[in-house]
N, C-alpha and C. Protein backbone atom coordinates (compact mmCIF):
# COMPACT_ATOMS: atom_id res chain seq x y z
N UNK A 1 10.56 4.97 12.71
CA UNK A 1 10.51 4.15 11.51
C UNK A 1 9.32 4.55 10.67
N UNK A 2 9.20 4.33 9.00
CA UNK A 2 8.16 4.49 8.67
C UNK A 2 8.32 3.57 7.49
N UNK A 3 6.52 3.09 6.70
CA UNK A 3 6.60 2.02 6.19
C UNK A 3 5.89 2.68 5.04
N UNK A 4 6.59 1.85 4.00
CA UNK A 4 5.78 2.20 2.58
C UNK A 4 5.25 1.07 2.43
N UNK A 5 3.87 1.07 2.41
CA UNK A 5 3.04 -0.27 2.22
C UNK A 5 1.99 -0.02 0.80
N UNK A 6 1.68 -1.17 0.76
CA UNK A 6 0.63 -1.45 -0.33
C UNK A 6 -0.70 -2.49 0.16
N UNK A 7 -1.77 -1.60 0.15
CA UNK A 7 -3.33 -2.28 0.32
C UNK A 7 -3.81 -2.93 -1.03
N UNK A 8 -4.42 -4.10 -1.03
CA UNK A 8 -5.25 -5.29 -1.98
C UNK A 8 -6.88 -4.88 -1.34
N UNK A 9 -7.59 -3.76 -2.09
CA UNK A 9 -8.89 -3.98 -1.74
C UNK A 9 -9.51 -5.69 -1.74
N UNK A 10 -10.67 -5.90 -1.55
CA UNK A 10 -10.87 -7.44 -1.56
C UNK A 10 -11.62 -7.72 -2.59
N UNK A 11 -12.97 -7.09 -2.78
CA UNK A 11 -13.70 -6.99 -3.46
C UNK A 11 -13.13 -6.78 -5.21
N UNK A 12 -12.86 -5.72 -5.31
CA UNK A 12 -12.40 -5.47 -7.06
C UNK A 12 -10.48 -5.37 -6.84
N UNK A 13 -10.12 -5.85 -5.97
CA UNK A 13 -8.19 -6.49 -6.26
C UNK A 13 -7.59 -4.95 -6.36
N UNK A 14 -7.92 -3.43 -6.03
CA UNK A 14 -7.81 -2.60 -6.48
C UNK A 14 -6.47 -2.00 -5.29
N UNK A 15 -5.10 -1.52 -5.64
CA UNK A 15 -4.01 -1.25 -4.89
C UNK A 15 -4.12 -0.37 -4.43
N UNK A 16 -3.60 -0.13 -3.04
CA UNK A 16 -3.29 1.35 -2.84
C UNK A 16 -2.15 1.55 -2.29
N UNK A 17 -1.39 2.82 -2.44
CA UNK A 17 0.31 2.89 -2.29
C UNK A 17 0.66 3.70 -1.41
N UNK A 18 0.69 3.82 0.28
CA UNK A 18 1.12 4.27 1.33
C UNK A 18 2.31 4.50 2.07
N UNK A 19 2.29 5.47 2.64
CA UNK A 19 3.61 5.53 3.53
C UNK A 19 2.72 6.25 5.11
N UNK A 20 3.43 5.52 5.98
CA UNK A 20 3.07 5.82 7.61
C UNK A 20 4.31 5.58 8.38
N UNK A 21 4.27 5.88 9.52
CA UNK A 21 4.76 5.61 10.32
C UNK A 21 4.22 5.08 11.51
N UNK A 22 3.04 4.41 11.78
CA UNK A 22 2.21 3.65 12.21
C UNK A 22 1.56 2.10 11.66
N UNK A 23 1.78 1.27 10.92
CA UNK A 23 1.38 0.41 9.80
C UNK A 23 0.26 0.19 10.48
N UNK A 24 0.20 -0.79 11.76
CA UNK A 24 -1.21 -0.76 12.15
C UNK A 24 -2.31 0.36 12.61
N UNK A 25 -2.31 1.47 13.12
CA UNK A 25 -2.97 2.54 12.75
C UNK A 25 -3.31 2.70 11.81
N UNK A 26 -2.57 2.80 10.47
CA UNK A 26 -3.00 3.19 9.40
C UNK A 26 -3.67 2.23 8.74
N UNK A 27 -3.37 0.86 9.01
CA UNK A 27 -4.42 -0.45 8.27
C UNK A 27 -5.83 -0.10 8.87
N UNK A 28 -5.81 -0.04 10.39
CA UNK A 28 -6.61 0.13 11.02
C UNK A 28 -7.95 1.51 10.67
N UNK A 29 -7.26 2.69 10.00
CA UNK A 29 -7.81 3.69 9.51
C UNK A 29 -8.31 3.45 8.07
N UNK A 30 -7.58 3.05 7.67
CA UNK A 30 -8.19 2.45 6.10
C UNK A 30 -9.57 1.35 5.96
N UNK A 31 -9.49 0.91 7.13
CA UNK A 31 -10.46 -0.48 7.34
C UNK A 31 -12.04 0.17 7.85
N UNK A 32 -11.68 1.51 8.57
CA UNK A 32 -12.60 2.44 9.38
C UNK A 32 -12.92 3.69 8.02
N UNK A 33 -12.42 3.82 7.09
CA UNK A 33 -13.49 4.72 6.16
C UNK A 33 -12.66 6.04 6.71
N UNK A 34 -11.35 6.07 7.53
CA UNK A 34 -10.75 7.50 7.50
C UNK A 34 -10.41 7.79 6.70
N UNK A 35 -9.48 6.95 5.78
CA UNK A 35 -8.29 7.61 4.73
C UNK A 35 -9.31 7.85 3.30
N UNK A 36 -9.31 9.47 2.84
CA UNK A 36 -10.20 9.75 2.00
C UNK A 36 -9.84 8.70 0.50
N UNK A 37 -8.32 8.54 0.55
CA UNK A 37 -8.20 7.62 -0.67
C UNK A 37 -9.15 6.59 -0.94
N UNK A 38 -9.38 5.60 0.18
CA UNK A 38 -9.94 4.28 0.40
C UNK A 38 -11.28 4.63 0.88
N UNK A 39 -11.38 5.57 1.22
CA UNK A 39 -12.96 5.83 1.95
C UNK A 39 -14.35 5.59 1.04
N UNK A 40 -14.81 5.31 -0.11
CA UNK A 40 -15.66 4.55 -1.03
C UNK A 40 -15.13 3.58 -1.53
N UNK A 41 -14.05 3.13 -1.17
CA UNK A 41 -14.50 2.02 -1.61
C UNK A 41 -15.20 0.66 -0.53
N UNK A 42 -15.95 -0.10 -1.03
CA UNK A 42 -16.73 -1.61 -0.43
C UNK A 42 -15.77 -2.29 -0.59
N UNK A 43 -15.50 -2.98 0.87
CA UNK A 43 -14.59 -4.35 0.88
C UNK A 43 -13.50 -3.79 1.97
N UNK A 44 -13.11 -5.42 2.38
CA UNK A 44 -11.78 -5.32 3.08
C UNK A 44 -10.54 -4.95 2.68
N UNK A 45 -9.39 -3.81 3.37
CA UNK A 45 -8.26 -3.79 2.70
C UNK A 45 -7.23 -4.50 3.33
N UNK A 46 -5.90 -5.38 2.66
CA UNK A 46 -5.47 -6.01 3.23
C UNK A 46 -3.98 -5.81 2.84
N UNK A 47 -3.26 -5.66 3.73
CA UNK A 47 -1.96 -5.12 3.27
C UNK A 47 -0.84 -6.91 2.45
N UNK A 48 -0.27 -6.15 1.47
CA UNK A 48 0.12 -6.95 0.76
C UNK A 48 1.53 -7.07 0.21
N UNK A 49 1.93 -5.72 0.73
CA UNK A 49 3.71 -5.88 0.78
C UNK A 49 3.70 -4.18 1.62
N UNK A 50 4.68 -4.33 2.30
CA UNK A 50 5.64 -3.00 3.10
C UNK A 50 7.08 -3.55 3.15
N UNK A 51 7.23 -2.04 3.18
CA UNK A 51 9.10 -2.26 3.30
C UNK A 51 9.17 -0.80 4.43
N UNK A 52 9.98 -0.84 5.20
CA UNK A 52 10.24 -0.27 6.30
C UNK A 52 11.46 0.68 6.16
N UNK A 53 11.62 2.13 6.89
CA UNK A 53 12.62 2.54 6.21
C UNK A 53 12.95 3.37 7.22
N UNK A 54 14.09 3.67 8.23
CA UNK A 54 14.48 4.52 8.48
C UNK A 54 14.33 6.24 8.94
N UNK A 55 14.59 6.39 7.93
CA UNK A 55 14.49 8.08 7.22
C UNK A 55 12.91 8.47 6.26
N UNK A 56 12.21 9.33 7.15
CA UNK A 56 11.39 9.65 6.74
C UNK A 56 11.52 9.96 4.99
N UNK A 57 12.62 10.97 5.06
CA UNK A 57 12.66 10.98 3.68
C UNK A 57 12.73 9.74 2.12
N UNK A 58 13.66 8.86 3.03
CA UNK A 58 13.74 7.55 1.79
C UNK A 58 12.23 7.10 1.76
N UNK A 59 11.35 6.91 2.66
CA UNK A 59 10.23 6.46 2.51
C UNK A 59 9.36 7.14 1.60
N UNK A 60 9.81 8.35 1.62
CA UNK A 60 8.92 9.70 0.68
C UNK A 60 9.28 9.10 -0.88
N UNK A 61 10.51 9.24 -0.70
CA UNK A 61 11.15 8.73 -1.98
C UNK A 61 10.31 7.95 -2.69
N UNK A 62 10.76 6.97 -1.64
CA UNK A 62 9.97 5.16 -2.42
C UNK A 62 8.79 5.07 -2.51
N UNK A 63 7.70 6.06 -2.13
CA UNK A 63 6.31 6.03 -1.82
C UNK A 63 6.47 6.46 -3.29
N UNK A 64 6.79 7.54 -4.12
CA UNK A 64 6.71 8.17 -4.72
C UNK A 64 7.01 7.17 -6.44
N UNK A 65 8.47 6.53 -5.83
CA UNK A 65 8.85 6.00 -7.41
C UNK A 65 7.73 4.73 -7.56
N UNK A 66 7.32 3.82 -5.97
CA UNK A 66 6.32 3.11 -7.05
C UNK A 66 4.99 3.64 -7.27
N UNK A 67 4.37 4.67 -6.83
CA UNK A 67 3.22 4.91 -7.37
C UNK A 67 3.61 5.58 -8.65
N UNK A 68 4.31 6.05 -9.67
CA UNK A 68 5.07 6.47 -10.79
C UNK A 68 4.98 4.83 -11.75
N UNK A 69 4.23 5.11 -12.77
CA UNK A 69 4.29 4.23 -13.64
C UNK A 69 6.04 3.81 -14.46
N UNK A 70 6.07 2.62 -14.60
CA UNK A 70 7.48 2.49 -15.33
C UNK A 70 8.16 0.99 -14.68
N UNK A 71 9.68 1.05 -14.72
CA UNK A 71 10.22 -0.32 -13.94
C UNK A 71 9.88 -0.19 -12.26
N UNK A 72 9.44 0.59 -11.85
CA UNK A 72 9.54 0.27 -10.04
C UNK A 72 7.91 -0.28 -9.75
N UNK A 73 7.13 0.28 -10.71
CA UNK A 73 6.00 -0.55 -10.81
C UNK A 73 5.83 -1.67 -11.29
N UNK A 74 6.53 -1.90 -12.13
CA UNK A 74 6.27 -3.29 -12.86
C UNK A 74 6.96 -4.30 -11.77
N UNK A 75 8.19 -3.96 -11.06
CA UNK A 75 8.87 -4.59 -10.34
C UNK A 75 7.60 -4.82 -8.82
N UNK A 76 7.12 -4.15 -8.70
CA UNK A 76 6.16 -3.75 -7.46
C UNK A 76 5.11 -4.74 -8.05
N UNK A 77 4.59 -4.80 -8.80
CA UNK A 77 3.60 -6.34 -9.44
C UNK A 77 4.26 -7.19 -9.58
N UNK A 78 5.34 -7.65 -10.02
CA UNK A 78 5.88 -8.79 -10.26
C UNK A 78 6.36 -9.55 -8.67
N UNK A 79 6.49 -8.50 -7.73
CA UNK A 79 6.60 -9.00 -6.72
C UNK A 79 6.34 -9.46 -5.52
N UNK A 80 4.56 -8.66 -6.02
CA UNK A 80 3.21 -9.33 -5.09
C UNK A 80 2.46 -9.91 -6.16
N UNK A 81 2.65 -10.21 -7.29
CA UNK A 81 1.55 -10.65 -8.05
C UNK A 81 0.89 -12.30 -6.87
N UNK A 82 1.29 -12.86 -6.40
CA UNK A 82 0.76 -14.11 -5.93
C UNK A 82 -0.26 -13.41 -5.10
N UNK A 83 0.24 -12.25 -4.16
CA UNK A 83 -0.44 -11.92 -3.03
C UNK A 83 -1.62 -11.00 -3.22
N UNK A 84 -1.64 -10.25 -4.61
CA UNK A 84 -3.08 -9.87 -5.45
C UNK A 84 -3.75 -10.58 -6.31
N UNK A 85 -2.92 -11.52 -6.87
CA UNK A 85 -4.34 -12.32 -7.59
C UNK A 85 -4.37 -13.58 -7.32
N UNK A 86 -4.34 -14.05 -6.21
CA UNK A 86 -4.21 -15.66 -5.44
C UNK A 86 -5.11 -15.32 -3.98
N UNK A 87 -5.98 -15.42 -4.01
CA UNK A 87 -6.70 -15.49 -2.01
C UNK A 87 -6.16 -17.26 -1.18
């Protein structure tokens, strides 16, 4: 299985747009200063939506269309907005 997830830094609300096949490993690496994406930034990251997928490839896919500005992003805020700007 692999998961396309999305991290809520804590500090400045700032997203980040993942795919693993580990979710906790990889929260777990993000929290530890491995993943060079997240690695400066200060603060806790906290996962805030995943969707789970099968086929490595669909996950590639979907990793791809919402980090791509347009409707899969806007749809991708509209559908955690509570869970990024509400603690």
């Amino acid at each position: 299985m692999y998961w396309v997830y999305v991290l809520r830094q804590s500090k400045t609300r700032e997203l980040y747009i993942g795919k693993t096949n580990d979710l906790k490993r990889r929260l777990r690496d993000h929290q530890k200063g491995r993943q060079s994406a997240t690695r400066r930034k200060d603060g806790e990251w906290r996962i805030v939506y995943a969707e789970m997928y099968i086929s490595k490839r669909d996950a590639d896919e979907r990793e791809r269309k919402l980090k791509q500005h347009g409707s899969n992003k806007r749809w991708l805020l509209e559908r955690i907005k509570h869970s990024v700007f509400e603690d």
